[in-house]
C-alpha atoms as a PDB file:
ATOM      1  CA  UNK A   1       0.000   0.000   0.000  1.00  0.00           C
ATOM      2  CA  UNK A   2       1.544   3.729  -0.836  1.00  0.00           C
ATOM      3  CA  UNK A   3       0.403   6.323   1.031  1.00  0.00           C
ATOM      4  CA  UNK A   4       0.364   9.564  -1.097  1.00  0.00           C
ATOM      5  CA  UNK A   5       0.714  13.309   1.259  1.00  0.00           C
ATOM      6  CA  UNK A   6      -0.080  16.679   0.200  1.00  0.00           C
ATOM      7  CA  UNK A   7       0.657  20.057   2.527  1.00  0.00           C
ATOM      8  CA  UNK A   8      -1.268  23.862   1.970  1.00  0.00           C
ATOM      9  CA  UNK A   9      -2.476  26.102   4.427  1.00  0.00           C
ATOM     10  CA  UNK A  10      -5.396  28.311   3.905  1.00  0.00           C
ATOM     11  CA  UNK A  11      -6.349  31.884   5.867  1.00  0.00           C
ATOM     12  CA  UNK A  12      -7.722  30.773   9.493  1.00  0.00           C
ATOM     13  CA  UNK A  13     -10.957  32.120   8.177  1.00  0.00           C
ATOM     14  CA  UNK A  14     -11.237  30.309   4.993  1.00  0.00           C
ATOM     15  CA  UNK A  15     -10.533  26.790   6.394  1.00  0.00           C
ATOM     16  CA  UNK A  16     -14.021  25.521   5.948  1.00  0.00           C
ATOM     17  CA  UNK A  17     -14.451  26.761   2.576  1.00  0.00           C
ATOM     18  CA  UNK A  18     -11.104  25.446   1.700  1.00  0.00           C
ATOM     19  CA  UNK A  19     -12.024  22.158   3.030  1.00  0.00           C
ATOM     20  CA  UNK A  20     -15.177  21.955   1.310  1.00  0.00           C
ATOM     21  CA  UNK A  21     -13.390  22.473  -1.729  1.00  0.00           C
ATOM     22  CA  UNK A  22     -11.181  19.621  -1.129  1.00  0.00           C
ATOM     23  CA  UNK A  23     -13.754  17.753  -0.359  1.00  0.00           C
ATOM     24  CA  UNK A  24     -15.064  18.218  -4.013  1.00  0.00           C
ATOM     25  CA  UNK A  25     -11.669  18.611  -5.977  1.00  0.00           C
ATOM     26  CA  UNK A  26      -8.853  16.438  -3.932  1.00  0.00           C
ATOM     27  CA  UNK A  27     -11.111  13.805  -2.191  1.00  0.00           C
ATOM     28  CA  UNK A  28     -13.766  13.023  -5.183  1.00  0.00           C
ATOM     29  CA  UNK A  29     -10.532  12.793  -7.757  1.00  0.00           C
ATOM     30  CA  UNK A  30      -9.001  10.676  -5.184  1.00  0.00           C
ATOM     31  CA  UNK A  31     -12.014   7.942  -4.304  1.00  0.00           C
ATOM     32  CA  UNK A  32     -13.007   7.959  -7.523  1.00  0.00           C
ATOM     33  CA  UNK A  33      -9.496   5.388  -8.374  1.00  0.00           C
ATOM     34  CA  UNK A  34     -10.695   2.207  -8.268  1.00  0.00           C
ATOM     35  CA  UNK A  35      -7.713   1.043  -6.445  1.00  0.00           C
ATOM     36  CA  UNK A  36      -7.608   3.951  -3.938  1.00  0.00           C
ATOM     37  CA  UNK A  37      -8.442   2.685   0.175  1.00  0.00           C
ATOM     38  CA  UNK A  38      -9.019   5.789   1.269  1.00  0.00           C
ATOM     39  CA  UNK A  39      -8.703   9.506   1.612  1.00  0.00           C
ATOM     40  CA  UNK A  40      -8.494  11.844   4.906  1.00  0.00           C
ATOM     41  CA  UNK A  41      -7.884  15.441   5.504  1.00  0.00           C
ATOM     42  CA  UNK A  42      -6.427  16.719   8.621  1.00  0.00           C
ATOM     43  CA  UNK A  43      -5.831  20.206   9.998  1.00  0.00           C
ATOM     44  CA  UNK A  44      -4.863  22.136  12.781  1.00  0.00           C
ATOM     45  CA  UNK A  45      -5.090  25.905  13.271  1.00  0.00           C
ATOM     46  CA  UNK A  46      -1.358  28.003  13.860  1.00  0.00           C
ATOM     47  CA  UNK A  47      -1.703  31.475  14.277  1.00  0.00           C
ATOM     48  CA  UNK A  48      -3.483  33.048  11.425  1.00  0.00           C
ATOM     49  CA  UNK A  49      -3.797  29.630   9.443  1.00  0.00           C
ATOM     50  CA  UNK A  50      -4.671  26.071   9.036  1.00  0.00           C
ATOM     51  CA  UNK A  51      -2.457  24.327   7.396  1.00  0.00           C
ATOM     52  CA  UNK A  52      -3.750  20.849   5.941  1.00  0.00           C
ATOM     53  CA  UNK A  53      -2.448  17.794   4.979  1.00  0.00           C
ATOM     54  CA  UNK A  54      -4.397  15.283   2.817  1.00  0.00           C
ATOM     55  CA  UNK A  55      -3.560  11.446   2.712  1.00  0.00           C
ATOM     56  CA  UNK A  56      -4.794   9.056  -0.170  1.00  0.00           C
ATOM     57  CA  UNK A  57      -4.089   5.511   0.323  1.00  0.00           C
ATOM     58  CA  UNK A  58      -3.483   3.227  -3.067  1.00  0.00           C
ATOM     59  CA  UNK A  59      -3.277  -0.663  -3.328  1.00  0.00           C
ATOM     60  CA  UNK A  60      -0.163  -0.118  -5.276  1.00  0.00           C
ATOM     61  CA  UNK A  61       2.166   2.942  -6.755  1.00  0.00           C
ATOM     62  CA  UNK A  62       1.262   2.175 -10.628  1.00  0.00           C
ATOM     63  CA  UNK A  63      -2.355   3.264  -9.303  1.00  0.00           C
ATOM     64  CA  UNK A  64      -1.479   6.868  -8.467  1.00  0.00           C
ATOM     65  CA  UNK A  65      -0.548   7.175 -12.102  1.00  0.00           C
ATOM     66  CA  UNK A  66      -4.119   6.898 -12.681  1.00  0.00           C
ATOM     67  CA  UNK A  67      -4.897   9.933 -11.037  1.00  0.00           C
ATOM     68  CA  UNK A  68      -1.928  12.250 -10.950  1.00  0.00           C
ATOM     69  CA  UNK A  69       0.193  10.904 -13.932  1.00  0.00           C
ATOM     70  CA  UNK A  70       3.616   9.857 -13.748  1.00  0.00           C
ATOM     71  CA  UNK A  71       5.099  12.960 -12.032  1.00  0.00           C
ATOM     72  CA  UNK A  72       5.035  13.750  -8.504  1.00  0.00           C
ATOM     73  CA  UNK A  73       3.117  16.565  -9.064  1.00  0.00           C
ATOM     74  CA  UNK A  74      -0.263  17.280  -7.673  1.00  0.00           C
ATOM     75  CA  UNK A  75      -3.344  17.797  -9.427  1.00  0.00           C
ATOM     76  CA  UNK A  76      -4.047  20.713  -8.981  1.00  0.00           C
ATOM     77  CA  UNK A  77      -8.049  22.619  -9.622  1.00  0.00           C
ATOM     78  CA  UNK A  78      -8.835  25.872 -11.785  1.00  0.00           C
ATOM     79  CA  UNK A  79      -9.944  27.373  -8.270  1.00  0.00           C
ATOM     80  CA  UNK A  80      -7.070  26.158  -6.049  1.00  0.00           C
ATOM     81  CA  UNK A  81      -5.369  29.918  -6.289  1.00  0.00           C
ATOM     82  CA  UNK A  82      -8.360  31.276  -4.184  1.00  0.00           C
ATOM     83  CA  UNK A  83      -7.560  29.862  -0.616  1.00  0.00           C
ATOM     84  CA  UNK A  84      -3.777  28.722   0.010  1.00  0.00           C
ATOM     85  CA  UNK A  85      -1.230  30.832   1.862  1.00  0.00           C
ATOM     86  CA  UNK A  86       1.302  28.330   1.036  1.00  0.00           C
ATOM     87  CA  UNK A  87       0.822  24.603  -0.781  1.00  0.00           C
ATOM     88  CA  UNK A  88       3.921  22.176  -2.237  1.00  0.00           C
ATOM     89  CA  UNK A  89       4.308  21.635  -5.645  1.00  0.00           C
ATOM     90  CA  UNK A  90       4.898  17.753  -5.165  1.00  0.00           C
ATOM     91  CA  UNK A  91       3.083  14.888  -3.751  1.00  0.00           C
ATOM     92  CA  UNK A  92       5.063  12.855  -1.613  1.00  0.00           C
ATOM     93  CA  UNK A  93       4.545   9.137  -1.908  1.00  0.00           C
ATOM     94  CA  UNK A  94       5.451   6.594   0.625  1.00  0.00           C
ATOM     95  CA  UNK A  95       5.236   2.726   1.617  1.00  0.00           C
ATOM     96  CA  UNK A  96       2.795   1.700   4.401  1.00  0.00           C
ATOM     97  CA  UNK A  97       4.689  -0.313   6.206  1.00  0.00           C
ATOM     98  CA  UNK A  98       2.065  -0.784   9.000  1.00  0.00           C
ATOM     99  CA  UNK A  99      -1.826  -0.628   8.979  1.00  0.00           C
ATOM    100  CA  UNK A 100      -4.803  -1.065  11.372  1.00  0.00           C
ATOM    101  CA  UNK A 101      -8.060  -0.926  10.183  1.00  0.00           C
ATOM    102  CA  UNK A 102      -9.993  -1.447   7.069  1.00  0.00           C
ATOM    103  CA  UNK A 103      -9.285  -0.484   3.179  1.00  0.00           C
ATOM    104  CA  UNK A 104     -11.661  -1.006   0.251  1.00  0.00           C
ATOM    105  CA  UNK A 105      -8.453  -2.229  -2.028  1.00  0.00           C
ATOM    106  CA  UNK A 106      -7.005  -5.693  -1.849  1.00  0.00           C
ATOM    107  CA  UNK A 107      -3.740  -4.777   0.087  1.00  0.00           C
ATOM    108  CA  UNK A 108      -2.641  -7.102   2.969  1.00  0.00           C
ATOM    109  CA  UNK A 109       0.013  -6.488   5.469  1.00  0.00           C
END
């Protein structure tokens, strides 16, 4: 399993829109890979901000090809200028190499 992490931060008083907007740009994308197990956003307030970092979990690396291409890159909306502060330009990609709970792809431990 790979898990795939994204960083931003948003204004402390555009956090929910910005999450709702991830919620229907990032997260749809994401679930919508038959071979992703799942998505999450997290968040925590500093200061004048929340910075945010999503994870999307995929059976296998060839999968995040399907939604990102071959690059580290992220994907990244027409409307995505309107709320970061700050975001990376890359998607950084790791292997799970420990996992409790339940994912709708086939991995096993």
């Amino acid at each position: 399993m790979i898990a795939s992490t994204w960083r931003g931060s948003a204004h402390l008083t555009d956090a929910d829109e910005y999450i709702a907007h991830l919620h229907r740009t990032g997260q749809a994308d994401s679930l919508a890979t038959p071979e992703n197990g799942g998505f999450a956003i997290l968040g925590r307030g500093e200061d004048d901000r929340t910075e945010f970092l999503t994870l999307s979990l995929c059976d296998y690396v060839e999968a995040i090809g399907a939604l990102a291409g071959d690059d580290a890159a992220p994907v990244f909306d027409a409307d995505d200028h309107r709320y970061p502060i700050d975001r990376e330009s890359f998607v950084s990609h790791s292997t799970v190499a420990s996992f409790t709970g339940e994912t709708k792809g086939r991995w096993q431990p």
